[in-house]
Protein backbone atom coordinates (compact mmCIF):
# COMPACT_ATOMS: atom_id res chain seq x y z
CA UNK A 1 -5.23 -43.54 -6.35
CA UNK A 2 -1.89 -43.69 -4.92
CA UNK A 3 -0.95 -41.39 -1.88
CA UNK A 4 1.60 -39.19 -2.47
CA UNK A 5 2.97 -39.02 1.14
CA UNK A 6 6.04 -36.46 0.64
CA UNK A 7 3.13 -33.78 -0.97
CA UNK A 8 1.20 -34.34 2.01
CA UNK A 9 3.66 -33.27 4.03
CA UNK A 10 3.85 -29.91 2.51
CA UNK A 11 0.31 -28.96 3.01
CA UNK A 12 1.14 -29.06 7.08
CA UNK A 13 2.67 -26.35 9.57
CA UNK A 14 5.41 -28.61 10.84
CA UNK A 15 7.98 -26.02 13.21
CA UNK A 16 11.42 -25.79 11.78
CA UNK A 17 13.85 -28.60 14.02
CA UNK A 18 10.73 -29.88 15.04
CA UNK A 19 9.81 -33.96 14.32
CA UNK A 20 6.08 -34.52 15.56
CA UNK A 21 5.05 -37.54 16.82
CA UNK A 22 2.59 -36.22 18.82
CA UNK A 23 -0.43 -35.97 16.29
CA UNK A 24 -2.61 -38.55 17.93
CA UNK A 25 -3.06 -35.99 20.76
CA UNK A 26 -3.73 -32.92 18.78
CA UNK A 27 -2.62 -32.85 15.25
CA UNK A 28 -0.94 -30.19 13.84
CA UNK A 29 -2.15 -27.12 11.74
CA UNK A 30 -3.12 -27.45 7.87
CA UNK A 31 -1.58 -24.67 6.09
CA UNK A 32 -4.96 -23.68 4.63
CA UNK A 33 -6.63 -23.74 7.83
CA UNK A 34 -4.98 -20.31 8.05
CA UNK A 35 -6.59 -18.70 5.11
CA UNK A 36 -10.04 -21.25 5.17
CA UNK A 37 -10.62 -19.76 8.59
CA UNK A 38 -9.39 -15.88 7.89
CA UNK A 39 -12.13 -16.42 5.12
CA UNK A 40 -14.93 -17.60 7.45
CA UNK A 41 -14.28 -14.65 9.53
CA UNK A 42 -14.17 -11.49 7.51
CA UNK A 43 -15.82 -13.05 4.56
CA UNK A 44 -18.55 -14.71 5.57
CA UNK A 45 -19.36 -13.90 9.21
CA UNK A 46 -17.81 -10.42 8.27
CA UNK A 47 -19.97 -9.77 5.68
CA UNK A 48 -22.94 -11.69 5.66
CA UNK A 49 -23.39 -11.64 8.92
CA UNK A 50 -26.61 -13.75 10.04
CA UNK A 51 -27.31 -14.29 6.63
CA UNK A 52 -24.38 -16.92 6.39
CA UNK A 53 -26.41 -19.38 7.94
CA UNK A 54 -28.31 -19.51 4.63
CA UNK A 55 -25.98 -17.89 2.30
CA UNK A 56 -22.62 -19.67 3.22
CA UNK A 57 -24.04 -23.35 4.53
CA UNK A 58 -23.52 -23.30 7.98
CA UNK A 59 -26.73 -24.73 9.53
CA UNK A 60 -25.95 -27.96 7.04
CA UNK A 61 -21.76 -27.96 7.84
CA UNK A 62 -22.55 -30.81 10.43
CA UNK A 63 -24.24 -33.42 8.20
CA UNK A 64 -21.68 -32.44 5.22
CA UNK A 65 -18.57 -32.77 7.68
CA UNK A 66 -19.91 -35.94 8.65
CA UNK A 67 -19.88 -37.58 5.29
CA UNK A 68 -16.63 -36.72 4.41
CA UNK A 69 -15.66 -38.31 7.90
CA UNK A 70 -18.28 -40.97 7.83
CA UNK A 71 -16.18 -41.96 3.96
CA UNK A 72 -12.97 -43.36 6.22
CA UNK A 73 -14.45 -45.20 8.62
CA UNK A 74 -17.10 -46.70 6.60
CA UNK A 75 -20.44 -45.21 7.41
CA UNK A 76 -23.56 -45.11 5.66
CA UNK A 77 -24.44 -41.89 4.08
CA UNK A 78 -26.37 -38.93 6.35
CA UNK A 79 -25.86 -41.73 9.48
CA UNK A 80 -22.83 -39.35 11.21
CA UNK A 81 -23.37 -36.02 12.47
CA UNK A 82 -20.76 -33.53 13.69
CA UNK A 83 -20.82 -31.35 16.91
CA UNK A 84 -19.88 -30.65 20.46
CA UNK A 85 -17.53 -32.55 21.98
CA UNK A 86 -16.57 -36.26 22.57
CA UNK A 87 -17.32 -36.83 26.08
CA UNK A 88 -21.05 -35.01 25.21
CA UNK A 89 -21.40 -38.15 22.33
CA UNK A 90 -20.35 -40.31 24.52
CA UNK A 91 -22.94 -39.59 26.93
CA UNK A 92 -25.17 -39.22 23.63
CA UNK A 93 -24.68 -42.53 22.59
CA UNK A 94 -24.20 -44.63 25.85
CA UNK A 95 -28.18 -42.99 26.85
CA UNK A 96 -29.50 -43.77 23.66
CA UNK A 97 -27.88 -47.56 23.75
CA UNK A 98 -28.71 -48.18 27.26
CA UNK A 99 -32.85 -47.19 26.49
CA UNK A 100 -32.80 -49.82 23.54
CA UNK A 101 -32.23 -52.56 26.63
CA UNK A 102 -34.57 -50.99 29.05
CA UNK A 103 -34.42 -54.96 30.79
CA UNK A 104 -30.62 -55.09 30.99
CA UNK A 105 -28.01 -52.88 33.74
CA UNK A 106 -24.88 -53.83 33.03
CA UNK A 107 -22.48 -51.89 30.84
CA UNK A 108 -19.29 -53.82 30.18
CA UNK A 109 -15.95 -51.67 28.92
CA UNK A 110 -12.26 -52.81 29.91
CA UNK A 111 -9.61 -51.27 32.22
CA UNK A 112 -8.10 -49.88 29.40
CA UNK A 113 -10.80 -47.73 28.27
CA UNK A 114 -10.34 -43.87 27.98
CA UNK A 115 -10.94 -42.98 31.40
CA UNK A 116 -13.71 -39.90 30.37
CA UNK A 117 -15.14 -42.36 28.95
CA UNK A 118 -16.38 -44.50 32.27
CA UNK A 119 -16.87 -41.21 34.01
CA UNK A 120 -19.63 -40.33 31.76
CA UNK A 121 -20.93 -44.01 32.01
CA UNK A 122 -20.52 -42.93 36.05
CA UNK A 123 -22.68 -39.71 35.80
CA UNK A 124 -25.02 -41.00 33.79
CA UNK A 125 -26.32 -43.84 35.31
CA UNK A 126 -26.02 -42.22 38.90
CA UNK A 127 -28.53 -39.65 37.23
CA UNK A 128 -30.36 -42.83 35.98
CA UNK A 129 -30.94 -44.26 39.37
CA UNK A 130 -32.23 -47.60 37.71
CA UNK A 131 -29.71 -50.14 39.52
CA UNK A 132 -27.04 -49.92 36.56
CA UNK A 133 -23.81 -50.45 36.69
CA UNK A 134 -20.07 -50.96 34.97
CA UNK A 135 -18.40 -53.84 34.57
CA UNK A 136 -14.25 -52.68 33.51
CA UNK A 137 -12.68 -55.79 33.00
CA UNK A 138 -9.15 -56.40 31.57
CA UNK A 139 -9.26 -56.18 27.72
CA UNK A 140 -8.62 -60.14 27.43
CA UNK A 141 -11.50 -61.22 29.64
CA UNK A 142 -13.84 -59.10 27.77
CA UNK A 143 -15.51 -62.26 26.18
CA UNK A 144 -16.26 -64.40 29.12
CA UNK A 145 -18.56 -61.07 30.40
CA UNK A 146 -19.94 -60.85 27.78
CA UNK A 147 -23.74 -62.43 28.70
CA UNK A 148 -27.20 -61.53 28.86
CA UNK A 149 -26.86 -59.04 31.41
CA UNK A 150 -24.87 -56.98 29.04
CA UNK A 151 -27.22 -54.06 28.07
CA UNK A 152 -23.75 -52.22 26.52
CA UNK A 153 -20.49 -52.89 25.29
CA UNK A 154 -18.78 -50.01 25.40
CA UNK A 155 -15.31 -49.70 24.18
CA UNK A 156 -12.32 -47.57 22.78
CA UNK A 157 -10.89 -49.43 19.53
CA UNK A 158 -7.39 -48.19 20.24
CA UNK A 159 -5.99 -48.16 23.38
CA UNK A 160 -4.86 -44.21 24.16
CA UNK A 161 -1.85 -45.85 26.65
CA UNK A 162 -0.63 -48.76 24.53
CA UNK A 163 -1.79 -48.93 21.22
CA UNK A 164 -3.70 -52.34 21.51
CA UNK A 165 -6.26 -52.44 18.87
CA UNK A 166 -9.45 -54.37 19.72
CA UNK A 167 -11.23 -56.94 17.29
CA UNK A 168 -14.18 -54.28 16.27
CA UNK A 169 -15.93 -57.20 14.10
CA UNK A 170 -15.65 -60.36 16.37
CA UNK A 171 -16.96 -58.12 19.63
CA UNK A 172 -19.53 -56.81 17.93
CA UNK A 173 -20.85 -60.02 16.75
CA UNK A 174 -20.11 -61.93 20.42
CA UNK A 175 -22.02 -58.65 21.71
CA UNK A 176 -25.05 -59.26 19.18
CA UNK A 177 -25.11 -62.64 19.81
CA UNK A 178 -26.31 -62.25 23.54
CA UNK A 179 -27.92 -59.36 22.66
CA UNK A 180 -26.59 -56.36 23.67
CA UNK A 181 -25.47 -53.33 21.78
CA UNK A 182 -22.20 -51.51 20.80
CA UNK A 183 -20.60 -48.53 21.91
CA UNK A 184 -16.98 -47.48 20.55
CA UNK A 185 -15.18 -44.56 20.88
CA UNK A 186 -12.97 -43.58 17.96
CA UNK A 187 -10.09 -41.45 19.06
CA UNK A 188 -7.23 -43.18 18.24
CA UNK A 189 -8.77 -44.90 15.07
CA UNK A 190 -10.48 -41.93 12.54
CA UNK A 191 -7.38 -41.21 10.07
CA UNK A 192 -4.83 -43.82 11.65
CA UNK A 193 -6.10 -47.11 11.10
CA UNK A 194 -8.99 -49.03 9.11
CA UNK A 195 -12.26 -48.59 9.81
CA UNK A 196 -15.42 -50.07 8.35
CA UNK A 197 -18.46 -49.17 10.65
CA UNK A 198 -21.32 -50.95 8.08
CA UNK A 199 -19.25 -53.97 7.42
CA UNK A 200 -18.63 -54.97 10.87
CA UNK A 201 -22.12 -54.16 12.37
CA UNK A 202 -21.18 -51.35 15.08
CA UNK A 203 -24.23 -50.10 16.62
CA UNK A 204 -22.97 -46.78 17.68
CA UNK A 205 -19.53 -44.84 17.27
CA UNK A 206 -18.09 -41.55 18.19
CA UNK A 207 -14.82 -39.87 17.87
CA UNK A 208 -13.21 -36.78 17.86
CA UNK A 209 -11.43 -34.43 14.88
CA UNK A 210 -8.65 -32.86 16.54
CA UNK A 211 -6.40 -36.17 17.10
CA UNK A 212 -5.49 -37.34 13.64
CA UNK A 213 -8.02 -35.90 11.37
CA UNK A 214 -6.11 -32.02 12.19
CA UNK A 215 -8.73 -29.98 13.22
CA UNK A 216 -6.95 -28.14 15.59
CA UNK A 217 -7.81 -27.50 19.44
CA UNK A 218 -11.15 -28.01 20.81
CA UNK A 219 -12.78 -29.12 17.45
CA UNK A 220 -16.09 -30.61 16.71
CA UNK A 221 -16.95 -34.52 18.02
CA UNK A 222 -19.03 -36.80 15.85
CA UNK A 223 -21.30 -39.53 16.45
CA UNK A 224 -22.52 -42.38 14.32
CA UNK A 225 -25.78 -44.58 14.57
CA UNK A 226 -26.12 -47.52 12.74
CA UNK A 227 -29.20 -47.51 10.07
CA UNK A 228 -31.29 -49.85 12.04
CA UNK A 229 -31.45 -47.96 15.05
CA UNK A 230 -31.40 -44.28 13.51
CA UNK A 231 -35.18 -43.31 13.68
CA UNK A 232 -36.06 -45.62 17.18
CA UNK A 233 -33.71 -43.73 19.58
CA UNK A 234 -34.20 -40.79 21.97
CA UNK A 235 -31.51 -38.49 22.00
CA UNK A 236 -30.79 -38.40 25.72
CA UNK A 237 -29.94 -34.72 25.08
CA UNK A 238 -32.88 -32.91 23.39
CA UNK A 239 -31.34 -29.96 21.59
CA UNK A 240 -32.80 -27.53 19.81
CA UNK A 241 -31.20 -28.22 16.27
CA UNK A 242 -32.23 -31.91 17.04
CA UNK A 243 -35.66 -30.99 16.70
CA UNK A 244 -37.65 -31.92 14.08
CA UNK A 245 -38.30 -28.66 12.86
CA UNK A 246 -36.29 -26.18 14.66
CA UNK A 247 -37.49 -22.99 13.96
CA UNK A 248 -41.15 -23.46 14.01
CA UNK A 249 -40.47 -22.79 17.69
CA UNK A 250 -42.75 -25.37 19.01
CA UNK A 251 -42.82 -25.23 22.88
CA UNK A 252 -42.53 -29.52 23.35
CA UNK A 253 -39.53 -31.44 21.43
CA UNK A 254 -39.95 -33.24 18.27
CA UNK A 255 -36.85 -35.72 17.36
CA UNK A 256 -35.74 -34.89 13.94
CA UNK A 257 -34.90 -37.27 11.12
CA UNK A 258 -32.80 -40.06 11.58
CA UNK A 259 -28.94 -38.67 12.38
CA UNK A 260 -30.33 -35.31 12.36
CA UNK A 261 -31.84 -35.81 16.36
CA UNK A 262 -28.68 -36.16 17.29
CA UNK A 263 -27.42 -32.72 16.72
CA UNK A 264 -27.80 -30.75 20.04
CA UNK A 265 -26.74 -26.67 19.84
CA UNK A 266 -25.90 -24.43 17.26
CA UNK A 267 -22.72 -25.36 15.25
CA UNK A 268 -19.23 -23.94 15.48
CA UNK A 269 -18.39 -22.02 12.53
CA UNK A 270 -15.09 -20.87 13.19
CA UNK A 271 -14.24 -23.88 14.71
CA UNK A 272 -15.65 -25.77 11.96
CA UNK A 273 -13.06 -23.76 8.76
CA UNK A 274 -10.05 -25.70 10.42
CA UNK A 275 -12.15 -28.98 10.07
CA UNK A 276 -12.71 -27.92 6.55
CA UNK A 277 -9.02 -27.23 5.59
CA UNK A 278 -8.47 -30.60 6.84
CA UNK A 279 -11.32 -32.85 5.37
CA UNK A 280 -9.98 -31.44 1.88
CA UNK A 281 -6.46 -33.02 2.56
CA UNK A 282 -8.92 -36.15 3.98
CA UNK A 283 -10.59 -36.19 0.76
CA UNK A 284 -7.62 -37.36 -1.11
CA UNK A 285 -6.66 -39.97 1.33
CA UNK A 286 -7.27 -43.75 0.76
CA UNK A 287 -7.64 -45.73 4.37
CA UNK A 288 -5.90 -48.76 2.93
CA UNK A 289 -2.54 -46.52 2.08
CA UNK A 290 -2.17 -44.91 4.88
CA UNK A 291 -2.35 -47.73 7.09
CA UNK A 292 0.37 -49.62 4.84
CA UNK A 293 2.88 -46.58 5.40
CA UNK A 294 1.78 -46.25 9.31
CA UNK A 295 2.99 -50.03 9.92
CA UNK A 296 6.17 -49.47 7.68
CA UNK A 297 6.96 -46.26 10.28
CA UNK A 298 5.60 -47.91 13.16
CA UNK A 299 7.69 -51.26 12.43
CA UNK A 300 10.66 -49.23 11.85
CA UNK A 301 10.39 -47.17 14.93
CA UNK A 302 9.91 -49.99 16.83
CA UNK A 303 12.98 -52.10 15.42
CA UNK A 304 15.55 -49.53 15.78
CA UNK A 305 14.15 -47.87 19.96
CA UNK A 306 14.70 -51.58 20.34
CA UNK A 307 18.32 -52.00 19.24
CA UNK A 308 19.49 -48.93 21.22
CA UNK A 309 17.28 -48.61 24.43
CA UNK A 310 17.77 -51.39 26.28
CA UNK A 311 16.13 -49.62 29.34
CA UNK A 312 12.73 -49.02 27.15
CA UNK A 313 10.00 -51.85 27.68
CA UNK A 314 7.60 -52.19 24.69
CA UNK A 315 4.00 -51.59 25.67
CA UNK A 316 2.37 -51.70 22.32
CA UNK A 317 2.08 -54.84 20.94
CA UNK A 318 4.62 -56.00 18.28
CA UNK A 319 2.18 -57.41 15.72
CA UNK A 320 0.85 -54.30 13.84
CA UNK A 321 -1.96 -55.98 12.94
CA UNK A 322 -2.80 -56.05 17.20
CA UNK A 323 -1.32 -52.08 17.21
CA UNK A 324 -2.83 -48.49 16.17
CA UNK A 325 -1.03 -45.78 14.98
CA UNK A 326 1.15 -45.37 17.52
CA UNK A 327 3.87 -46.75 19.80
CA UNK A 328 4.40 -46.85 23.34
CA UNK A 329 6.97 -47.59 25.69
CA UNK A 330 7.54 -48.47 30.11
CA UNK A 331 10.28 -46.25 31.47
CA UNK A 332 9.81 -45.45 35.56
CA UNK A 333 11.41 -41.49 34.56
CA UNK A 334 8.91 -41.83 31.03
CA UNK A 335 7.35 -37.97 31.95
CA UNK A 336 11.69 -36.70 32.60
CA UNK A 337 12.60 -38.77 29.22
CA UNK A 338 9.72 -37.16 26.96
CA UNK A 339 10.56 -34.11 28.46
CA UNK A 340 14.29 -34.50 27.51
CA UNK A 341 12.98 -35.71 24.11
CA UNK A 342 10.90 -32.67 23.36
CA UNK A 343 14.08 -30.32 24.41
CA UNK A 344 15.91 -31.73 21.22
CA UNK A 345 13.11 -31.26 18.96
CA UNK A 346 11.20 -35.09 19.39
CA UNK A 347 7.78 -33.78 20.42
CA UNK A 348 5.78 -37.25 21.64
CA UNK A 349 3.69 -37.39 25.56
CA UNK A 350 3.82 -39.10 28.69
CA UNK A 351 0.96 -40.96 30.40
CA UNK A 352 0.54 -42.10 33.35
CA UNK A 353 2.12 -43.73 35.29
CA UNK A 354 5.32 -44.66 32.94
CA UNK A 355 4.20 -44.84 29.17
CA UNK A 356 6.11 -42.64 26.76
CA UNK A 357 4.29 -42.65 23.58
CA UNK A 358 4.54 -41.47 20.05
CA UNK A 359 2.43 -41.26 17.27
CA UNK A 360 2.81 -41.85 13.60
CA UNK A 361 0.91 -39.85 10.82
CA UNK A 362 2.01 -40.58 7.53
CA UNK A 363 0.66 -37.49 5.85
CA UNK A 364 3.90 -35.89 7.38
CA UNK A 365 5.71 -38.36 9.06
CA UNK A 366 8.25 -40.11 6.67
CA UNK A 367 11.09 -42.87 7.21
CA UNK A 368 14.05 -39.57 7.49
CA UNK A 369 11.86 -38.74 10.14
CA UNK A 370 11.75 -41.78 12.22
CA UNK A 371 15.08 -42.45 11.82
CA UNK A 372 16.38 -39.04 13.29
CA UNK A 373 13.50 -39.56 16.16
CA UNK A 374 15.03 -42.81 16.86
CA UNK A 375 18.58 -41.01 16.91
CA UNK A 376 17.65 -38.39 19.51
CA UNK A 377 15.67 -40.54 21.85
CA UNK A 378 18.56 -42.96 22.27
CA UNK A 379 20.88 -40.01 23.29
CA UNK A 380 18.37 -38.77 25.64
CA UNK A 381 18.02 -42.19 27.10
CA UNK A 382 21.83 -43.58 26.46
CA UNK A 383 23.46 -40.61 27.83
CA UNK A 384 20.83 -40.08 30.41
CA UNK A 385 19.78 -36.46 29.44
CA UNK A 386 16.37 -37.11 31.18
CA UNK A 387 18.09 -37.15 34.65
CA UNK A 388 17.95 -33.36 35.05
CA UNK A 389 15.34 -31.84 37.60
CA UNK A 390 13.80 -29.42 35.17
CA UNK A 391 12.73 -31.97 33.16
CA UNK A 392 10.91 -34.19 36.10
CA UNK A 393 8.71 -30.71 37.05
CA UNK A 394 5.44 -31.59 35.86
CA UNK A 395 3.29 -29.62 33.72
CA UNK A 396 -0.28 -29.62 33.89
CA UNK A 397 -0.81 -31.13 30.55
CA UNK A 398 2.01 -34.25 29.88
């Protein structure tokens, strides 16, 4: 199958004037979302009522989501669920990990980890109270701390500042090889780069749908559990749909089947139509293409920021076999530049404390694109157009 990247573009709500490079933070609207979720709505909730739960599906949408998600990153079949949010499978996964080493305290992540991450590590093993703690170490000296005090490795592939792209296979064999278990958060990797969960022996993975898989605000959160592990963990959270038979209304919890005891509260429906326009744009999509035309944007972006912005300081890494889907750059007045950028139609974000960054989605970014991106962030930065005072009032979202 080959991708037919200037179609894909059409099936997105992309603002007139408007070039998005912004889609690893919240991707933007599929046009059917509009009329997949208008149908959930009056059709189904509208007329069914509480017989949709039967009738229209919606008690299995969370294992049936999940395959179509677990299909591009390379998970076995019914071994992803979807539900809640990120930082609740996090804390999901991290519990359930951290039991499976009852001997071992130490969970090792690196200072580059998402920092929601760590503060769920933080809550959770001050509720704990066992003597555990976290290890954040810089990404390079991951390897030497790596021992057999390690209960958890706990990681996020892609690095939401820079872009730097972990080794998912060789940590998860150095981490198996002492011992210890495997954590990784997702975020930056479902629909931008490569993944293959089964091949490379991840014990647990969890991500979120509204970055680059379009699922608009505050959608769903999956988690993965490796085969091996599936029917031996406690869910750390024991929901009511994660019970092994839900409504025989038992008064003491039961864990379900497998993937199935990791689903917590009742799903989102609504939510849950925007995740379905998307996974049928998903369904066409071939891993192996996208990522080819992401490192022809990315490379290109990269090349021509560099010829025209002195001032910028490449913080991704050059290799795009090192780099995610995205691009990121040092500038001390990065928050007043993006701000400039987004005035002239160049939406990316800042992050703390100087990284502009921008993100590159094939599916409707194409090489026109970059090129007039690259245009309009050298005249911000060239002619200084970020050195305005409405554009250094921060917002409370960057």
């Amino acid at each position: 199958m080959s991708l037919n990247f200037a179609a894909t573009k059409k099936l997105f709500v992309i603002p007139e004037g408007c070039i998005y490079l912004d889609g690893n933070s919240l991707g933007p609207l599929p046009k059917s979302a509009i009329s997949k979720t208008r149908d959930v709505v009056e059709g189904q909730w509208g007329k069914m009522l509480i017989t949709g739960w039967n009738k229209a599906g919606w008690m299995q949408q969370p294992i049936d989501f999940g395959n179509r998600i677990g299909r591009l990153i390379g998970a076995e079949r019914d071994h992803l669920v979807v539900g809640d949010t990120l930082s609740i499978k996090v804390y999901q996964a991290l519990a359930s990990a951290l039991e499976l080493r009852p001997e071992r305290k130490t969970i090792l992540s690196d200072i580059g980890n998402f920092p929601s991450d760590i503060y769920i590590a933080e809550g959770l093993i001050k509720s704990l109270g066992k003597g555990y703690e976290i290890n954040l170490v810089p990404p390079e000296e991951l390897t030497k701390n790596l021992n057999e005090d390690v209960a958890v490795l706990m990681l996020t592939e892609v690095d939401y500042r820079t872009g730097r792209m972990h080794d998912m296979a060789s940590l998860n064999k150095l981490a198996h090889d002492v011992g210890a278990l495997t954590v990784w958060d997702l975020a930056h990797s479902a629909g931008a780069i490569e993944v293959n969960l089964r091949q490379v022996g991840t014990d647990f993975a969890v991500g979120c749908t509204y970055k680059y898989l379009n699922a608009g605000p505050g959608a769903p959160a999956f988690i993965y559990i490796a085969p091996q592990h599936a029917n031996t963990i406690r869910p750390a959270i024991s929901g009511w749909l994660g019970h092994a038979e839900p409504f025989a209304f038992e008064p003491y919890y039961r864990s379900g089947k497998a993937i199935e005891r990791m689903r917590i509260g009742t799903p989102p429906v609504i939510a849950s139509a925007a995740l379905d326009a998307a996974l049928d744009i998903w369904d066409q999509v071939e891993m192996v293409e996208l990522r080819a035309k992401s490192v022809e944007l990315t490379d290109l972006f990269i090349e021509k920021i560099q010829d025209t912005c002195q001032m910028l300081v490449l913080a991704s890494p050059k290799d795009a076999k090192l780099r995610g889907s995205q691009v990121s750059f040092h500038f001390e007045e990065g928050y007043a530049a993006i701000q400039a950028c987004i005035s002239l139609g160049v939406i990316g974000d800042f992050r703390a404390p100087d990284i502009m960054r921008f993100g590159f989605a094939p599916l409707y970014i194409d090489e026109k694109d970059v090129l007039a991106a690259c245009a309009i962030i050298s005249k911000v930065m060239n002619e200084r157009l970020w050195d305005r005072p409405a554009y250094k009032k921060k917002d409370k979202v960057t």
